[in-house]
N, C-alpha and C. Protein backbone atom coordinates (compact mmCIF):
# COMPACT_ATOMS: atom_id res chain seq x y z
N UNK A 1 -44.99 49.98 216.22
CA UNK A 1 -44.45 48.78 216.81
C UNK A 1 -45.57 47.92 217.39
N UNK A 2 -46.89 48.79 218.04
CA UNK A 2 -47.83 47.77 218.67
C UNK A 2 -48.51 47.34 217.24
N UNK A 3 -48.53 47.27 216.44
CA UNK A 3 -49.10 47.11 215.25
C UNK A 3 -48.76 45.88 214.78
N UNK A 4 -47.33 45.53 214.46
CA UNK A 4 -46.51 44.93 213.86
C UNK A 4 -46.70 43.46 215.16
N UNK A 5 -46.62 43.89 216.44
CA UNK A 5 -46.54 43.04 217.41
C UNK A 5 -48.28 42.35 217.60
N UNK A 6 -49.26 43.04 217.49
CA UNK A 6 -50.26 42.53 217.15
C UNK A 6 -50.77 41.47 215.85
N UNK A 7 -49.98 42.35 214.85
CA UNK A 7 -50.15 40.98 213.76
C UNK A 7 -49.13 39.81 213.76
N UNK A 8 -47.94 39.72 214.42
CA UNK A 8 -47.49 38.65 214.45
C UNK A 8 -48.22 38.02 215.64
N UNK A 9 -48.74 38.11 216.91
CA UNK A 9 -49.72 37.23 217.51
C UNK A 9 -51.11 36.74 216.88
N UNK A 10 -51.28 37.46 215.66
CA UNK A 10 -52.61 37.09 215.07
C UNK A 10 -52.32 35.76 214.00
N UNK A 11 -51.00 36.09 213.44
CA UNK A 11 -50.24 35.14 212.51
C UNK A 11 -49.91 33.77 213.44
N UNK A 12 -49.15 33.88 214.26
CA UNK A 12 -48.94 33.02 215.33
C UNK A 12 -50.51 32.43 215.81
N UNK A 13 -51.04 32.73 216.29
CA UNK A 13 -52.58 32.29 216.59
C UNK A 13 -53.40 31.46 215.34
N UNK A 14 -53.22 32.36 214.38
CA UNK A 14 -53.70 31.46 213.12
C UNK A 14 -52.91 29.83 212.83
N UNK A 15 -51.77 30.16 213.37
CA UNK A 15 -51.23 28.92 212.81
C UNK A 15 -51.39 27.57 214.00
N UNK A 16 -51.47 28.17 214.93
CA UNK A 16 -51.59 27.29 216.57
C UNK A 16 -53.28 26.79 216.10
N UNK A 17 -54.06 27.57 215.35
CA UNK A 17 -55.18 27.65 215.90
C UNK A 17 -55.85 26.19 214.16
N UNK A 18 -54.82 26.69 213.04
CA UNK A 18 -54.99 26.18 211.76
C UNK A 18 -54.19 24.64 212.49
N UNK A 19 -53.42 24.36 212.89
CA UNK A 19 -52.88 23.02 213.38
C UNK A 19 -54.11 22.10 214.32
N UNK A 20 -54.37 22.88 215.12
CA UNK A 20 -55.60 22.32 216.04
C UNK A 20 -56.61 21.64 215.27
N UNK A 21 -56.82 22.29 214.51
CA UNK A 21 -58.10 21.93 213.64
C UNK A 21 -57.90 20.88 212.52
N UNK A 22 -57.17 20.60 212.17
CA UNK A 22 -56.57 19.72 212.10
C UNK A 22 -56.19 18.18 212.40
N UNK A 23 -55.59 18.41 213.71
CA UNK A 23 -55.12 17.23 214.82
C UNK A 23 -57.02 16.76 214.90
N UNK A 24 -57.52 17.91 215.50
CA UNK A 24 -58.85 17.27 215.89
C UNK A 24 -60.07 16.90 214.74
N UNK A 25 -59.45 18.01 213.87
CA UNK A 25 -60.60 17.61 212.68
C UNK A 25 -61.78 18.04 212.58
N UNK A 26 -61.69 19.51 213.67
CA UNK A 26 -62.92 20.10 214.05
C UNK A 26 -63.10 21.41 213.16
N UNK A 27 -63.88 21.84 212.69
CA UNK A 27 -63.70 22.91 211.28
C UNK A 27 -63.90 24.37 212.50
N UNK A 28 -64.08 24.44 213.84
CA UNK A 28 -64.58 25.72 214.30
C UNK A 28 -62.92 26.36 214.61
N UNK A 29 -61.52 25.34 214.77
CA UNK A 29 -60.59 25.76 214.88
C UNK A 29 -60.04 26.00 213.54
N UNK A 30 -60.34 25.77 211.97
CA UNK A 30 -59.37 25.85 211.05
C UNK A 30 -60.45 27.42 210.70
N UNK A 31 -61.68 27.60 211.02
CA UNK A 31 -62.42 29.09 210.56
C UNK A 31 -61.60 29.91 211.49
N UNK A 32 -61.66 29.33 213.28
CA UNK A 32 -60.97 30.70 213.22
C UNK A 32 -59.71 31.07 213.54
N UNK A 33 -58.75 29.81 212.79
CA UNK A 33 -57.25 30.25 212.43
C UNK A 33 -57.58 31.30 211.00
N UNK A 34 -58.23 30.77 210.40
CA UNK A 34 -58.48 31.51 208.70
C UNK A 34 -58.67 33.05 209.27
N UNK A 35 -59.75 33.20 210.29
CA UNK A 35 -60.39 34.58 210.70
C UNK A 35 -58.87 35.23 211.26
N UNK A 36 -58.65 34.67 212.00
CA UNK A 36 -57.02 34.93 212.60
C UNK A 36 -55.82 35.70 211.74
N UNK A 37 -55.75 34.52 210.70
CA UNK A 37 -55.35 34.86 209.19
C UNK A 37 -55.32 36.17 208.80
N UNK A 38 -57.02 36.27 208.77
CA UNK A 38 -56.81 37.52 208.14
C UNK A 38 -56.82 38.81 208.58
N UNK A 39 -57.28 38.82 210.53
CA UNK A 39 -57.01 39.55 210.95
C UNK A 39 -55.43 40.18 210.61
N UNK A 40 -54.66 39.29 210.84
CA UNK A 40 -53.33 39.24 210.19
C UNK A 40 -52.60 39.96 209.16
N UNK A 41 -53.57 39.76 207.84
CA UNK A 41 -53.35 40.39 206.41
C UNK A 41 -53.83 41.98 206.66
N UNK A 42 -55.26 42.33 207.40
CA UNK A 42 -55.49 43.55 207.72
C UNK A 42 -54.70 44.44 208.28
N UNK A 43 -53.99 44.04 209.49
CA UNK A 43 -53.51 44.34 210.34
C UNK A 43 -51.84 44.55 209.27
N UNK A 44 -51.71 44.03 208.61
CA UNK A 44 -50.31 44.11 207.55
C UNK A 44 -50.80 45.28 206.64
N UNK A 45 -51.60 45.20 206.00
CA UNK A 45 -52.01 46.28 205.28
C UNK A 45 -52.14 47.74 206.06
N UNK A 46 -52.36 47.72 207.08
CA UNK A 46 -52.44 48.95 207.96
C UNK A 46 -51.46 49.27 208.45
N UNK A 47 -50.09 48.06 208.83
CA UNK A 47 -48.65 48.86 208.70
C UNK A 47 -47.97 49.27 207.47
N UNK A 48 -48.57 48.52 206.05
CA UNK A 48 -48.23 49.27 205.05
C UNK A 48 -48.35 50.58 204.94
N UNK A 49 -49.99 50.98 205.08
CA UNK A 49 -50.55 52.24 204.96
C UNK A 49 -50.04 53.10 205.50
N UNK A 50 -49.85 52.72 207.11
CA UNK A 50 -48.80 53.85 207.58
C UNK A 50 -47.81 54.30 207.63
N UNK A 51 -46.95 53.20 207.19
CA UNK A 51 -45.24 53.51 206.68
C UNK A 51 -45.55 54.22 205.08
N UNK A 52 -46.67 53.90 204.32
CA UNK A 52 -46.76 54.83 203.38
C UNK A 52 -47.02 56.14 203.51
N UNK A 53 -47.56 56.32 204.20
CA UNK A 53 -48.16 58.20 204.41
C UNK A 53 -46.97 58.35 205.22
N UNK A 54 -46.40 57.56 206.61
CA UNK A 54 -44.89 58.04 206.82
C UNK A 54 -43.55 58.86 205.76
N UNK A 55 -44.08 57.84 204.87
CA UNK A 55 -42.79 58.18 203.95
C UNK A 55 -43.00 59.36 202.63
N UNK A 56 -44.54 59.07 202.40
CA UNK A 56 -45.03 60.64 201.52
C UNK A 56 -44.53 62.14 202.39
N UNK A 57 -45.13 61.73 204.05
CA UNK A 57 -44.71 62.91 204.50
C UNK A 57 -43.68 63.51 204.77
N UNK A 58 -42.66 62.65 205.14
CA UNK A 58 -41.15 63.02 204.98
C UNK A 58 -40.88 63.71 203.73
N UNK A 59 -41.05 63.23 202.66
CA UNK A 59 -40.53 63.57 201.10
C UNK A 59 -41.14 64.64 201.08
N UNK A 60 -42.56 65.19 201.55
CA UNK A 60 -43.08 66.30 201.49
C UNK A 60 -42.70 67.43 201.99
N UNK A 61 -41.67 66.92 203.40
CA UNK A 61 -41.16 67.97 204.28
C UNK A 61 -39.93 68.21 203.52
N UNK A 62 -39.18 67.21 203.02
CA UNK A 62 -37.90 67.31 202.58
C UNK A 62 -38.13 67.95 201.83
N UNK A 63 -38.89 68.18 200.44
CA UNK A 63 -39.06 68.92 199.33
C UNK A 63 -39.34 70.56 199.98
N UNK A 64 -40.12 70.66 201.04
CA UNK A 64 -40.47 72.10 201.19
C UNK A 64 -39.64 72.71 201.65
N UNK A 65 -38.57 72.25 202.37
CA UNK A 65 -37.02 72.72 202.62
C UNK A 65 -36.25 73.16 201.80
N UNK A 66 -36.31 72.26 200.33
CA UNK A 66 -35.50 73.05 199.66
C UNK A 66 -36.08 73.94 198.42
N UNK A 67 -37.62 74.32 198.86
CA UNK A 67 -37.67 75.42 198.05
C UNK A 67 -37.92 76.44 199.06
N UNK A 68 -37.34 76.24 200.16
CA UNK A 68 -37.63 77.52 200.77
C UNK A 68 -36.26 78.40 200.60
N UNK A 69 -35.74 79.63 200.49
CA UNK A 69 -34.85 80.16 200.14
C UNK A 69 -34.14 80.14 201.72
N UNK A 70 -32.75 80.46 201.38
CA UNK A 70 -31.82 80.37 203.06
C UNK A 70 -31.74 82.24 203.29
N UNK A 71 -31.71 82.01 204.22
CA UNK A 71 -31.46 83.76 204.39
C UNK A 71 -30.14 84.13 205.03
């Protein structure tokens, strides 16, 4: 959850920060909405990653359950 809540302030920031630059026409606010950006995309890819190995490991547990015999 702090993950998810970090990249939407980075997304949010990029875009506050990509507008600024803009209005003013100054290129040091549209680099670091872009940097922002992609903190953003990283920070997405790393909740991918972990809802992926989340979900390998479940399936892994689930599977070893049912070859274990019931007694």
């Amino acid at each position: 959850m702090k993950l998810v809540l970090a990249q939407l302030i980075a997304v949010l920031a990029s875009i506050g920060l990509g507008e600024a630059g803009q209005r003013t026409g100054e290129l040091v606010y549209i680099e670091a909405g872009i940097l922002a950006l992609v903190l953003g995309v990283v920070l997405m890819l790393a909740t991918f990653g972990l809802e992926f190995v989340e979900l390998l490991r479940e399936r892994s547990l689930s599977q070893g359950r049912l070859d274990t015999p019931a007694a």
